[in-house]
N, C-alpha and C. Protein backbone atom coordinates (compact mmCIF):
# COMPACT_ATOMS: atom_id res chain seq x y z
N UNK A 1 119.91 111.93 43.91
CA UNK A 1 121.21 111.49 43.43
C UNK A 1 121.73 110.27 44.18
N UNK A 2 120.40 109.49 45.20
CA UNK A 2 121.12 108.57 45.84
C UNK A 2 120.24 107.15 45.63
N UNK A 3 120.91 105.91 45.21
CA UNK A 3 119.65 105.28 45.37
C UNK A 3 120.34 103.93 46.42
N UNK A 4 118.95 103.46 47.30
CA UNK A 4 119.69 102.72 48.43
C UNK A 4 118.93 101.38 48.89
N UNK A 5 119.04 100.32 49.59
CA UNK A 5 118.13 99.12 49.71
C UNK A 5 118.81 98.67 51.23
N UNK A 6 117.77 98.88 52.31
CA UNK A 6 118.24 97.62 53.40
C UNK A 6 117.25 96.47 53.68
N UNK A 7 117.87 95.46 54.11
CA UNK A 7 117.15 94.62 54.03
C UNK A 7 117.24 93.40 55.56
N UNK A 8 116.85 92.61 55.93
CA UNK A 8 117.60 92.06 56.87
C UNK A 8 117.15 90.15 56.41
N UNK A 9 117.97 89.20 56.91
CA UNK A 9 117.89 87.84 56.37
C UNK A 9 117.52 86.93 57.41
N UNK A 10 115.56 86.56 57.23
CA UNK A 10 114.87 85.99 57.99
C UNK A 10 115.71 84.64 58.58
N UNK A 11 116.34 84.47 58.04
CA UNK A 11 117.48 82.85 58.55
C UNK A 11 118.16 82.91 59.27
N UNK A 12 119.37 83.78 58.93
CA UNK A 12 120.27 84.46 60.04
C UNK A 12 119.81 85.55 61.04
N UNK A 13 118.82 86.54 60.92
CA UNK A 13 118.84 87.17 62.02
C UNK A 13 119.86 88.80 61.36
N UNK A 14 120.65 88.24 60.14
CA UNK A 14 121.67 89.12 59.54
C UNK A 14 120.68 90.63 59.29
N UNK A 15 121.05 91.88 59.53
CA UNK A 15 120.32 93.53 58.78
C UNK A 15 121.79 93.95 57.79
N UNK A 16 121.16 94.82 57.12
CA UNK A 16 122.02 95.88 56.69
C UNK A 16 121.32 96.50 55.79
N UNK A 17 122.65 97.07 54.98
CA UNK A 17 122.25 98.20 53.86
C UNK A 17 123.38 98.40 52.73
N UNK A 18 122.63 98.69 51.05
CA UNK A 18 123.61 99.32 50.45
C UNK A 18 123.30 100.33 49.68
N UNK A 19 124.05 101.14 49.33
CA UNK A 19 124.29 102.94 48.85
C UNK A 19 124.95 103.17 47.74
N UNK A 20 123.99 104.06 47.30
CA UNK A 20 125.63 104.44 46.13
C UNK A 20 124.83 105.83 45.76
N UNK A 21 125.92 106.43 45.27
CA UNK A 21 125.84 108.16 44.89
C UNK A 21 126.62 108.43 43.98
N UNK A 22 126.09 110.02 43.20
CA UNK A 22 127.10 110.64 42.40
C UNK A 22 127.92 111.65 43.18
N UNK A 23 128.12 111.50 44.65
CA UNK A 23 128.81 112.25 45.22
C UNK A 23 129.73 111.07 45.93
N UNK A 24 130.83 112.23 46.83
CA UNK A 24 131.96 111.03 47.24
C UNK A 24 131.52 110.67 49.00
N UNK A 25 132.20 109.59 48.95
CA UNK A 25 131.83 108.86 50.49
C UNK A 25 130.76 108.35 51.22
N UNK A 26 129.45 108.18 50.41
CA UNK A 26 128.61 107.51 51.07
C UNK A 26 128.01 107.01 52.04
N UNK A 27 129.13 105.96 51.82
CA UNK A 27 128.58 104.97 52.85
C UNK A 27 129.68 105.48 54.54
N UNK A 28 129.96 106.40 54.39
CA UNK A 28 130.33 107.14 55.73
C UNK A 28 129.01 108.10 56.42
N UNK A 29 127.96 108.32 55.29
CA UNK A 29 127.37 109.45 55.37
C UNK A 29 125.77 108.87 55.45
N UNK A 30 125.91 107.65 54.88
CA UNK A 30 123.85 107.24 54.81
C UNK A 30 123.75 106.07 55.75
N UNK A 31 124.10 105.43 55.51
CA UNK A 31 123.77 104.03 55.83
C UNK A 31 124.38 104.01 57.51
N UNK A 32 123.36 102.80 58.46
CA UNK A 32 123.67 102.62 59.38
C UNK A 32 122.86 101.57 60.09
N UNK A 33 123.46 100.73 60.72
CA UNK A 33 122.81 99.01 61.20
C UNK A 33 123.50 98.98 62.36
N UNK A 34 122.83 97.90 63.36
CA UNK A 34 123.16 97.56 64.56
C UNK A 34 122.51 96.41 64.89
N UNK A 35 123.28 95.42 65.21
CA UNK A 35 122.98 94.29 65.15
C UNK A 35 121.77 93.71 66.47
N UNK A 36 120.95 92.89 65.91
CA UNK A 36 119.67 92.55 66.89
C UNK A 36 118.93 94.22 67.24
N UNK A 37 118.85 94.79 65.81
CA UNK A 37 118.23 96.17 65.74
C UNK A 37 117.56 96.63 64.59
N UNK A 38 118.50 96.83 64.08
CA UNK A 38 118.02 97.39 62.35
C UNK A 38 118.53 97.81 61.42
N UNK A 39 118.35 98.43 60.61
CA UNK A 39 119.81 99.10 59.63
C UNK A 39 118.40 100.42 58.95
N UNK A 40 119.25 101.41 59.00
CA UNK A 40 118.77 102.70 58.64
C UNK A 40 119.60 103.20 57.19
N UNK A 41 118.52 104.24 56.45
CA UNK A 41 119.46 104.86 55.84
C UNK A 41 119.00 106.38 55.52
N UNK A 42 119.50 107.56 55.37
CA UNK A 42 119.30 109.02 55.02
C UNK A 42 119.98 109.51 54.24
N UNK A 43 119.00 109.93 53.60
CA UNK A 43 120.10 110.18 52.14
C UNK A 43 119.48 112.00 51.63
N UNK A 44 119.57 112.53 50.55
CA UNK A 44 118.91 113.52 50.29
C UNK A 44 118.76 115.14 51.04
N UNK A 45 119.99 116.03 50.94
CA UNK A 45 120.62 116.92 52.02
C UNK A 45 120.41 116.01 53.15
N UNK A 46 121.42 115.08 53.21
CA UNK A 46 121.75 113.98 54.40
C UNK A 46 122.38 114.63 55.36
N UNK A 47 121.20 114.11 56.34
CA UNK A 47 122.02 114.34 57.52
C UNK A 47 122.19 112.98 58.49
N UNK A 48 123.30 113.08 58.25
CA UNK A 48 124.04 111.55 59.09
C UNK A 48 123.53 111.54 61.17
N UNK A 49 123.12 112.67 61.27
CA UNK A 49 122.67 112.32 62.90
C UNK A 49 121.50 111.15 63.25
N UNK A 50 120.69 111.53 61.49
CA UNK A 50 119.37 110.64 61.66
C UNK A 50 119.58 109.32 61.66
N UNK A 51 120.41 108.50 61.15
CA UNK A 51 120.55 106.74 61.33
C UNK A 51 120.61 106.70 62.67
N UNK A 52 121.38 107.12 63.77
CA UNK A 52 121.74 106.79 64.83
C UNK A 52 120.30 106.94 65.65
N UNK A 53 119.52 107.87 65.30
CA UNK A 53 118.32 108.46 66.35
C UNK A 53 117.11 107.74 65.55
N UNK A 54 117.10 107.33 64.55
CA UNK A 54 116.23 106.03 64.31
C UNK A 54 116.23 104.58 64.47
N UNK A 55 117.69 104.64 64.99
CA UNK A 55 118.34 103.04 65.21
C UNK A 55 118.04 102.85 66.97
N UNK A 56 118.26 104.53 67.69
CA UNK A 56 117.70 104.39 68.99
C UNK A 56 116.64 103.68 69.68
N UNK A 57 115.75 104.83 68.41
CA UNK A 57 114.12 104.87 68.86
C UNK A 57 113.80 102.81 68.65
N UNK A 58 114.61 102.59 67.98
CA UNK A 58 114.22 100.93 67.50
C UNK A 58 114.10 100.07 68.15
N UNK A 59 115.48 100.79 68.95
CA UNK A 59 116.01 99.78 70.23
C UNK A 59 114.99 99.64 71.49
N UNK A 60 114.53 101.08 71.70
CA UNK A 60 113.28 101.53 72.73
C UNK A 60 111.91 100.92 72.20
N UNK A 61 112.14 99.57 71.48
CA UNK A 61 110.54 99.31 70.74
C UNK A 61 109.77 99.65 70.02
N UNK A 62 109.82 100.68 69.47
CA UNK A 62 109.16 101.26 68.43
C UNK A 62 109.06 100.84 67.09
N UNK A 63 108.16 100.48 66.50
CA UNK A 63 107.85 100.40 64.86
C UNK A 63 108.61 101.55 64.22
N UNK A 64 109.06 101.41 62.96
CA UNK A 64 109.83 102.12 61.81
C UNK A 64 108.53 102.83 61.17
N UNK A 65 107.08 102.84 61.35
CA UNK A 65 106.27 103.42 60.92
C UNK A 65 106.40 104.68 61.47
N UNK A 66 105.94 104.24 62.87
CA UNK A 66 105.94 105.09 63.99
C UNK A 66 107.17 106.33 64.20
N UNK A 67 108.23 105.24 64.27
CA UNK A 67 108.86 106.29 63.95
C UNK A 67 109.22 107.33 63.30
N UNK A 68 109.03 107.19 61.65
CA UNK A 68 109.44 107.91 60.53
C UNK A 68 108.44 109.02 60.95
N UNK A 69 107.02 108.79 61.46
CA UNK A 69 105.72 109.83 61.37
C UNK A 69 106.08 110.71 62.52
N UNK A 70 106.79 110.34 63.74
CA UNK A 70 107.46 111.27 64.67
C UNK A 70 108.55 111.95 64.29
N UNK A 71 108.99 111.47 63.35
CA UNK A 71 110.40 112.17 62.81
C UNK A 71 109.90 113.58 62.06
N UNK A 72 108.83 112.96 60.99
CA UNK A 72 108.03 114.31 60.62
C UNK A 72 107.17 115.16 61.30
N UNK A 73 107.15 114.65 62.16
CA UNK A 73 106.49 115.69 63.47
C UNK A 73 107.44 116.95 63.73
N UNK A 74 108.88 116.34 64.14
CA UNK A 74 109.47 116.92 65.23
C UNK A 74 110.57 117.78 64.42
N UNK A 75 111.31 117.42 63.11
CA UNK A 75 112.15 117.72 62.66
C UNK A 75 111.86 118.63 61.35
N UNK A 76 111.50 119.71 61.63
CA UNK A 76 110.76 120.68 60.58
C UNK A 76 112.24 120.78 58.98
N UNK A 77 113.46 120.30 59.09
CA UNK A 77 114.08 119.89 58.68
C UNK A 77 114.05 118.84 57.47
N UNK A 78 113.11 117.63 58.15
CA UNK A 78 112.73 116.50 57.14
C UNK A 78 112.20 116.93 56.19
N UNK A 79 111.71 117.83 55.68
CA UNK A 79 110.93 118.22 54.28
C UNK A 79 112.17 117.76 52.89
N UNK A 80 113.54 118.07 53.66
CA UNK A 80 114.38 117.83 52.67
C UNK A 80 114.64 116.50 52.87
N UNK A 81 114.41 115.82 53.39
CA UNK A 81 115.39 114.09 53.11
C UNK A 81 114.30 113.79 52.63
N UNK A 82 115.04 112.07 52.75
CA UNK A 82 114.95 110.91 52.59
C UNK A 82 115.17 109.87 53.05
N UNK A 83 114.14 108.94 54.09
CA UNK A 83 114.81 108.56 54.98
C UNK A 83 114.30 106.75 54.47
N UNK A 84 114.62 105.41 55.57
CA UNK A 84 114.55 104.15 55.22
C UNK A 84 115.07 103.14 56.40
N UNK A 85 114.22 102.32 56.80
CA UNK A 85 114.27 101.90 57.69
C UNK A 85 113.67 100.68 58.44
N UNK A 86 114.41 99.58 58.72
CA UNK A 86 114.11 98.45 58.54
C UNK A 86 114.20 97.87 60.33
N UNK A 87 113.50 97.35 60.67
CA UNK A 87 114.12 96.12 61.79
C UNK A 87 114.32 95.19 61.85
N UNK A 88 114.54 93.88 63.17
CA UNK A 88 115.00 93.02 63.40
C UNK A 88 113.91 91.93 62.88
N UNK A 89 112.54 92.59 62.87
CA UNK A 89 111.30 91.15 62.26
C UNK A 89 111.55 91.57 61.20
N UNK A 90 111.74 92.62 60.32
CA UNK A 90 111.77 92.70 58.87
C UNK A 90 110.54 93.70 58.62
N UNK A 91 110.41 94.81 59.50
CA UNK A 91 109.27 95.88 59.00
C UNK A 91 109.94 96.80 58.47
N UNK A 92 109.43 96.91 57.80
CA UNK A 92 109.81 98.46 57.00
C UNK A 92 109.06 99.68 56.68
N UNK A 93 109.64 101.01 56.53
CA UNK A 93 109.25 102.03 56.64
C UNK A 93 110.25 103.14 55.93
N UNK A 94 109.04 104.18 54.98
CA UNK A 94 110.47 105.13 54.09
C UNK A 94 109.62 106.44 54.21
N UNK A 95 110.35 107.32 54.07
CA UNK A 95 109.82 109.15 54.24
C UNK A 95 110.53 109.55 52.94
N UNK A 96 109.49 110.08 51.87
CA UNK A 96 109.70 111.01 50.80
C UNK A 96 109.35 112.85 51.52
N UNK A 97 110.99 113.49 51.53
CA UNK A 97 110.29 114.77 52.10
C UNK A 97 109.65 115.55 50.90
N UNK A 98 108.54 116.57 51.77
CA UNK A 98 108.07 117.13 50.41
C UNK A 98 108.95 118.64 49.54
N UNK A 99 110.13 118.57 49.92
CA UNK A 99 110.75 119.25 48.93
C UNK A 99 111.69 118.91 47.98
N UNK A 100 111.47 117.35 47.87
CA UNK A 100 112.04 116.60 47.43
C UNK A 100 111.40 116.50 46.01
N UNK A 101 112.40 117.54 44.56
CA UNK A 101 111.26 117.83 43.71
C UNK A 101 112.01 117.12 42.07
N UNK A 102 112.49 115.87 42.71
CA UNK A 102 113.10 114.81 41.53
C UNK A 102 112.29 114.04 41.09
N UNK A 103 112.94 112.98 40.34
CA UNK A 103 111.95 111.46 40.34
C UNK A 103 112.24 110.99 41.78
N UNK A 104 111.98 110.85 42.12
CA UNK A 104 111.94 109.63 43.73
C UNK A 104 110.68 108.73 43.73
N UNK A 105 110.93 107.72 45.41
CA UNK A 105 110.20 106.65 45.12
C UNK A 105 110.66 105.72 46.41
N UNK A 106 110.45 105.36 47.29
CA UNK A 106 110.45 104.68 48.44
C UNK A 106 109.18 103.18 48.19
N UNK A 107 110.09 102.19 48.48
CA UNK A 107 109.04 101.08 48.69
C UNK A 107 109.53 100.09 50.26
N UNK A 108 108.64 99.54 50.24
CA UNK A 108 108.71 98.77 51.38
C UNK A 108 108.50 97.18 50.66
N UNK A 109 109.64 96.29 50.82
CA UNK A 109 109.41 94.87 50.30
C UNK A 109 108.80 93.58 51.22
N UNK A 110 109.45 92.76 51.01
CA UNK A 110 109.90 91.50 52.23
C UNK A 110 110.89 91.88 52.55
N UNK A 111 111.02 91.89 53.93
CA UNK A 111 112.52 91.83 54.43
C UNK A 111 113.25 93.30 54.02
N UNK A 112 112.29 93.80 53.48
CA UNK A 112 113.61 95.01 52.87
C UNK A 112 112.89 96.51 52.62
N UNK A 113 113.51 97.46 52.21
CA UNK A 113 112.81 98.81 51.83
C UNK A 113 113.75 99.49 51.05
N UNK A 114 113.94 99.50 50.06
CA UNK A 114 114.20 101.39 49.17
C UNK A 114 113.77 102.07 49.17
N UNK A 115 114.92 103.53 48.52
CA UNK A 115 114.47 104.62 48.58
C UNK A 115 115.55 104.39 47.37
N UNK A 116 115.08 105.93 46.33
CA UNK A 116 116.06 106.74 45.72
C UNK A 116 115.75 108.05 45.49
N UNK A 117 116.28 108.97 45.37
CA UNK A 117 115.85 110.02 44.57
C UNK A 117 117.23 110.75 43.26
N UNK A 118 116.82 111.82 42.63
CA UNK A 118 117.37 111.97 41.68
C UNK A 118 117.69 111.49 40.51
N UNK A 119 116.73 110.00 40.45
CA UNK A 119 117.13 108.74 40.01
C UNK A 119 116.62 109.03 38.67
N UNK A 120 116.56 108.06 37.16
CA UNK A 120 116.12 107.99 35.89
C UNK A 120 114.46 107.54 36.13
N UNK A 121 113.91 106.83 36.82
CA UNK A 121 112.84 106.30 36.64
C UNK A 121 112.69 105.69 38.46
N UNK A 122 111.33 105.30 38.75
CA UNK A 122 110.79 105.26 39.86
C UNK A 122 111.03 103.04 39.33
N UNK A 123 111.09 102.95 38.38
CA UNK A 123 111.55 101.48 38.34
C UNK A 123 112.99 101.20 38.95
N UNK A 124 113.97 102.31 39.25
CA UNK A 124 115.23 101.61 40.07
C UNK A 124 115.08 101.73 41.23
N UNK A 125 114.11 102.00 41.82
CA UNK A 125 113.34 101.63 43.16
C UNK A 125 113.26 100.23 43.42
N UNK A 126 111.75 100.09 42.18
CA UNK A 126 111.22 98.78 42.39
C UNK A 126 111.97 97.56 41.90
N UNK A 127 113.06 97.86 41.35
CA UNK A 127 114.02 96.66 40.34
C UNK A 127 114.62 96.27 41.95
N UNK A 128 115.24 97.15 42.98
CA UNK A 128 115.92 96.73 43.97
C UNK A 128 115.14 96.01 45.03
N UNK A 129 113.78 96.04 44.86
CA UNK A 129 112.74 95.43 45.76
C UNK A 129 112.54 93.96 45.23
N UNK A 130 112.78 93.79 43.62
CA UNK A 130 112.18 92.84 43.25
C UNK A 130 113.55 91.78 43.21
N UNK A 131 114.43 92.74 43.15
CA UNK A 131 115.54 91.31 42.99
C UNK A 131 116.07 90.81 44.32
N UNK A 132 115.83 92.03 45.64
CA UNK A 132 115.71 91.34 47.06
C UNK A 132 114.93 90.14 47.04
N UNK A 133 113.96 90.41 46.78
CA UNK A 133 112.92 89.36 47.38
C UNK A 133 113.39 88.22 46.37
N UNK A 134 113.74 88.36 45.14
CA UNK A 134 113.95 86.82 44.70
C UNK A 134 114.83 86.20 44.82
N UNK A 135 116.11 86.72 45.85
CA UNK A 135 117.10 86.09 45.78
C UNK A 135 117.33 85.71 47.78
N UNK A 136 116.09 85.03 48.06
CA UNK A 136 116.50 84.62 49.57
C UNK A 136 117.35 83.70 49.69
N UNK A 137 117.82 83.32 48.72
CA UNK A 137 118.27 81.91 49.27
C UNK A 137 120.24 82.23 49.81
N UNK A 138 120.23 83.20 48.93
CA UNK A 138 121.67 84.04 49.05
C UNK A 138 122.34 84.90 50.34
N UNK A 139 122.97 84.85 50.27
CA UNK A 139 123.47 85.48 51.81
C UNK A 139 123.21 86.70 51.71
N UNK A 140 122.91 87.39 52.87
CA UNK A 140 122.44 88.95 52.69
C UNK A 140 123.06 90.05 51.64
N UNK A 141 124.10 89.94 52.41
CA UNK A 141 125.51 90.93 51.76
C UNK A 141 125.07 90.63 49.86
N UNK A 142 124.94 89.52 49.83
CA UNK A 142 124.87 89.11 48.02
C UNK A 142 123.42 89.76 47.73
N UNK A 143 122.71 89.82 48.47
CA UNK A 143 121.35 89.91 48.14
C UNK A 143 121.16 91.42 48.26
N UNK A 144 121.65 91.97 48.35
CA UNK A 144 122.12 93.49 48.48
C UNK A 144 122.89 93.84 48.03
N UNK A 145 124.03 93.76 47.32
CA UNK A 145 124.53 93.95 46.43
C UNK A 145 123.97 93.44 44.68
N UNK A 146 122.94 92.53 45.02
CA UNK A 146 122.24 92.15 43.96
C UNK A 146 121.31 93.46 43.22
N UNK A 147 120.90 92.96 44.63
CA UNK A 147 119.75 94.63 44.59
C UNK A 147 120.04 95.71 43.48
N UNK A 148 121.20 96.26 44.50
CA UNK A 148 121.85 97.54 44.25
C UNK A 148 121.97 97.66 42.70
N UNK A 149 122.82 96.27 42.31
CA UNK A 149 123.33 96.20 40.68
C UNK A 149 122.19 96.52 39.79
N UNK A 150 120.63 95.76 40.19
CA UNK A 150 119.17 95.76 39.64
C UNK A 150 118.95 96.94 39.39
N UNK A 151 119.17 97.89 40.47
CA UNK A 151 118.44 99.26 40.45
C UNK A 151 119.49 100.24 39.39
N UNK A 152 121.10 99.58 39.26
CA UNK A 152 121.80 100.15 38.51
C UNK A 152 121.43 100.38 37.38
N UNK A 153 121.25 98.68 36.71
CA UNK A 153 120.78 98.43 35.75
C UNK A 153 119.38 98.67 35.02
N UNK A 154 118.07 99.24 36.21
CA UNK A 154 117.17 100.05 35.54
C UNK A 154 117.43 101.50 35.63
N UNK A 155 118.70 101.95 35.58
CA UNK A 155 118.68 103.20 35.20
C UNK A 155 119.28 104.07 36.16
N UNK A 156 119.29 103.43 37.41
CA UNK A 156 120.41 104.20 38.18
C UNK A 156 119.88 105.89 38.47
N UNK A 157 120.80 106.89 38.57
CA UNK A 157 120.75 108.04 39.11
C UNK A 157 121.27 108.16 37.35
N UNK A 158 121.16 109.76 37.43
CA UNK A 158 121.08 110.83 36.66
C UNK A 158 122.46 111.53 36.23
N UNK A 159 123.48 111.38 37.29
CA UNK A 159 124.83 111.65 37.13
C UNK A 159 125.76 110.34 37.57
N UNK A 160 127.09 110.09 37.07
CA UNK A 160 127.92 109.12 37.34
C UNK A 160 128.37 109.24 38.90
N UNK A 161 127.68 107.72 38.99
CA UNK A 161 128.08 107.21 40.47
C UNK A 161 129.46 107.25 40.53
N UNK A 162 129.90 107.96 41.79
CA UNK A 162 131.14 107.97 42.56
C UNK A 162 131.36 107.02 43.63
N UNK A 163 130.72 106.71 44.73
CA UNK A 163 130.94 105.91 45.42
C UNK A 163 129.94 105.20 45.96
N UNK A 164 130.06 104.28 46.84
CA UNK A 164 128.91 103.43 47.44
C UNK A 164 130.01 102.20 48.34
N UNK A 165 128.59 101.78 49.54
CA UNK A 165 129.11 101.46 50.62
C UNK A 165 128.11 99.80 50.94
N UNK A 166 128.74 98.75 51.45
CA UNK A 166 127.87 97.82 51.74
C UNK A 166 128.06 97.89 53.58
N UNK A 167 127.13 97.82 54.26
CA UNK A 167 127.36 97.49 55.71
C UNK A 167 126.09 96.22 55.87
N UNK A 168 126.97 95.07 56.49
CA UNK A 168 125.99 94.48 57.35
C UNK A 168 126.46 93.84 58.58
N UNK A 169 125.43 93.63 59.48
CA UNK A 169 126.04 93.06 60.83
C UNK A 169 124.97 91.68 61.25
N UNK A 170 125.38 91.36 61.98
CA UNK A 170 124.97 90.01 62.75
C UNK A 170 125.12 90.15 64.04
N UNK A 171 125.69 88.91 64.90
CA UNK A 171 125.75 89.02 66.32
C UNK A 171 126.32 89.91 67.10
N UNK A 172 127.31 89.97 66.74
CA UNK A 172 128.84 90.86 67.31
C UNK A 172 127.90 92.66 67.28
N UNK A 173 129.06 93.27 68.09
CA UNK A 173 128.52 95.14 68.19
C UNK A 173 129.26 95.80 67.02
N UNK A 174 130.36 94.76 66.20
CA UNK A 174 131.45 95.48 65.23
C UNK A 174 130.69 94.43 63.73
N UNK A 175 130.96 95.15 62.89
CA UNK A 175 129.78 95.29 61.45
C UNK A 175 130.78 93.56 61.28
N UNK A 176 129.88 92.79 60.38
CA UNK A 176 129.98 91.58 59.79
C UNK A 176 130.73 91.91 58.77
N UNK A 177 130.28 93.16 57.40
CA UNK A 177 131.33 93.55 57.28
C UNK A 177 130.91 95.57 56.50
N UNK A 178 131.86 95.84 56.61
CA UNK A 178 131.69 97.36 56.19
C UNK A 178 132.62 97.72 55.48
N UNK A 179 132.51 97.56 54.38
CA UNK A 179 133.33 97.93 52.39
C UNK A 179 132.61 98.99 52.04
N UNK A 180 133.24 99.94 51.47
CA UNK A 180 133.45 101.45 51.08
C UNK A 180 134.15 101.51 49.75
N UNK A 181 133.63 101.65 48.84
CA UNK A 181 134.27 102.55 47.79
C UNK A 181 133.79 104.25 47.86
N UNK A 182 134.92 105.06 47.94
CA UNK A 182 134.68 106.54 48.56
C UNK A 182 134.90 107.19 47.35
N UNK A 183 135.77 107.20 46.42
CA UNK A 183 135.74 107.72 45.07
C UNK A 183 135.94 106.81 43.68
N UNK A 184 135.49 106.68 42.78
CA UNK A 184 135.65 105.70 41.58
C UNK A 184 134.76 106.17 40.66
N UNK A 185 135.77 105.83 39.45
CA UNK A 185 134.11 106.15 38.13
C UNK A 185 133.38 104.98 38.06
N UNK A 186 133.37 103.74 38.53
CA UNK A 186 132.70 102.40 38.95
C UNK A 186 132.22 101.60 40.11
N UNK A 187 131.92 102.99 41.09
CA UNK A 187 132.40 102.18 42.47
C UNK A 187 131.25 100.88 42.42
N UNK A 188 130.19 100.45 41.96
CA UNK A 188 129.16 99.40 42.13
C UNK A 188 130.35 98.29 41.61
N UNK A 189 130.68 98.11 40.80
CA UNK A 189 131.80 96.94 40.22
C UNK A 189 132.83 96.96 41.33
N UNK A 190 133.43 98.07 41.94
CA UNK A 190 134.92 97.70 42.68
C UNK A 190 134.17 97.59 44.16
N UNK A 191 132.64 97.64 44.35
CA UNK A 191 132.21 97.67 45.52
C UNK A 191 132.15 95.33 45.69
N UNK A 192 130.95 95.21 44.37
CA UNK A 192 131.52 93.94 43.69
C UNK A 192 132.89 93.21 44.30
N UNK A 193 133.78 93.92 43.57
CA UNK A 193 135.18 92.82 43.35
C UNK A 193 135.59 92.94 44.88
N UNK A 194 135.40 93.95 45.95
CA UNK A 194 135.44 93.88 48.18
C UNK A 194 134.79 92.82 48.07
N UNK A 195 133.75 92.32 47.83
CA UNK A 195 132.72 91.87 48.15
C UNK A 195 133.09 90.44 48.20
N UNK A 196 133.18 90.58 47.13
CA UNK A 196 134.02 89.10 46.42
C UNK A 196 134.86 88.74 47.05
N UNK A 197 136.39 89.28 47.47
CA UNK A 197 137.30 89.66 47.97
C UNK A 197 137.01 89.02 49.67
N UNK A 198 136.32 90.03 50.28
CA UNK A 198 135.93 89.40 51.24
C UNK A 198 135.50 88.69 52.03
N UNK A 199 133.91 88.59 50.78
CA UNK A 199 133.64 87.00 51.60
C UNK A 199 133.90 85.91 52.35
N UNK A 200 134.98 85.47 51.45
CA UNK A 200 135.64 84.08 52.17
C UNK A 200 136.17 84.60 53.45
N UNK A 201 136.31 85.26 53.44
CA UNK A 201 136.76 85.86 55.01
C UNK A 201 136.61 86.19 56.43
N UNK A 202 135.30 86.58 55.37
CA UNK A 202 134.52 87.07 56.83
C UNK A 202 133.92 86.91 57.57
N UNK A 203 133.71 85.16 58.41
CA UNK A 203 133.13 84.38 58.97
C UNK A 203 134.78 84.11 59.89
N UNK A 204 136.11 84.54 59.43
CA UNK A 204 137.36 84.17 60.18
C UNK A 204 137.27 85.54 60.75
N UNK A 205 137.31 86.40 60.40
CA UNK A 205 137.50 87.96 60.83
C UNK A 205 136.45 87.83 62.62
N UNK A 206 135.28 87.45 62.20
CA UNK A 206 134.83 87.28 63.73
C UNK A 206 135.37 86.40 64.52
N UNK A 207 135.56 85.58 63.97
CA UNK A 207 135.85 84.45 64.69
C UNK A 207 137.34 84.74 65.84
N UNK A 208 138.24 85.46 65.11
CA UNK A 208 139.52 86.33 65.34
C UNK A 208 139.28 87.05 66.67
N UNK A 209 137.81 87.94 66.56
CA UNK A 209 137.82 89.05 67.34
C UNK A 209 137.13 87.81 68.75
N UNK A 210 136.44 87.11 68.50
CA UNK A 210 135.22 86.75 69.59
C UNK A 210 135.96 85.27 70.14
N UNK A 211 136.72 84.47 69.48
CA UNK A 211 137.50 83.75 70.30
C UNK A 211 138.83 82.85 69.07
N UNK A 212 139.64 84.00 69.62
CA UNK A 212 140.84 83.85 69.03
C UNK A 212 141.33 82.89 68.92
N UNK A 213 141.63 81.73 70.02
CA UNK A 213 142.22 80.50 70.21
C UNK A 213 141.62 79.43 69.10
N UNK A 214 140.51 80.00 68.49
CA UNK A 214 140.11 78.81 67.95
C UNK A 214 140.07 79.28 66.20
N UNK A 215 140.98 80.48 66.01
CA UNK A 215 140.90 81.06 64.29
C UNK A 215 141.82 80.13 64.15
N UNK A 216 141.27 80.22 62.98
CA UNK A 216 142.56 79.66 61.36
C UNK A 216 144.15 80.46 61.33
N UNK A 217 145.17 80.00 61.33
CA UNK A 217 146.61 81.14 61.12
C UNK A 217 146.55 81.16 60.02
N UNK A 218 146.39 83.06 59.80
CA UNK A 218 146.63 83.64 58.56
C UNK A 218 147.50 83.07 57.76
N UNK A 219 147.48 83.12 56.32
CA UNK A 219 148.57 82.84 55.30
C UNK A 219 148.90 84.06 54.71
């Protein structure tokens, strides 16, 4: 019931991730990035402890291969997820658990990796892989939200999406930016119109936090 894409932007150095579900709050619950690290995501009887303890292991050097295959070692648990997971060069790595008894489908791109499950077809996987990779020239955040719309548009999940979440980060320890739609009968469109919304912004928003003296005064 979840389908998801992170990716990170060989130019900037930029990771993240985006989500969407037929359940509420999301992107409180899957997705997770850390800048000059990686961006994770768990979805599928989610358990939100796992972004943080795959974003660890990342930090400690480890490959996202490596990791995911220790994860199924250790966590007799994983049979039920779904996990996804990207770093700072752009490797990627995804875990289909095996009680996972939907359509699903994990790929690994350029720069990027999906997962979905519960989904209409194993093509809103690959629609979110294919429209990553063709749209480098775009700023991450766009190129992930591109994604996302792709995988909508081949078919999406099985029940009406409720919410979905964009996170991405860059230099700073506080997200570049992190937009949430938590309940909506549209949240991919009102995730869209943040997006939109924000943009222009959010190159002042750091700038605010990391050296104030030199922002723009609000209007």
């Amino acid at each position: 019931m979840t389908f998801s894409i992170a990716g990170r932007c060989a130019r900037t150095g930029m990771l993240g991730a985006v989500v969407t579900t037929s359940a509420m709050a999301v992107g409180s619950r899957c997705a997770w990035a850390e800048a000059g690290v990686g961006a994770a995501l768990t979805q599928h009887r989610t358990d939100p402890r796992l972004g943080p303890i795959m974003l660890g292991h990342l930090k400690s050097g480890r490959a996202p291969e490596a990791i995911v295959k220790d994860l199924e070692k250790s966590d007799p648990n994983l049979k039920w997820r779904q996990l996804a997971l990207i770093d700072k060069d752009g490797r990627g790595a995804f875990f289909n658990g095996g009680n996972i008894t939907s359509i699903h489908k994990g790929r690994v791109g350029r720069d990027c990796v999906a997962v979905g499950n519960i989904i209409r077809s194993t093509q809103v996987v690959d629609a979110m892989v294919e429209s990553f990779e063709q749209n480098e020239s775009q700023p991450l955040a766009e190129r992930l939200m591109r994604a996302i719309e792709a995988g909508q548009a081949a078919g999406g999940e099985l029940k009406q999406l409720k919410s979905a979440g964009l996170l991405v980060v860059h230099k700073e320890s506080f997200a570049f930016a992190d937009l949430r739609v938590d309940l909506s009968p549209r949240p991919l469109e009102e995730l869209r119109f943040l997006w939109e919304l924000y943009q222009p912004a959010a190159n002042d928003y750091v700038v605010r936090a990391v050296d104030p003296d030199r922002a723009a005064a609000p209007v």
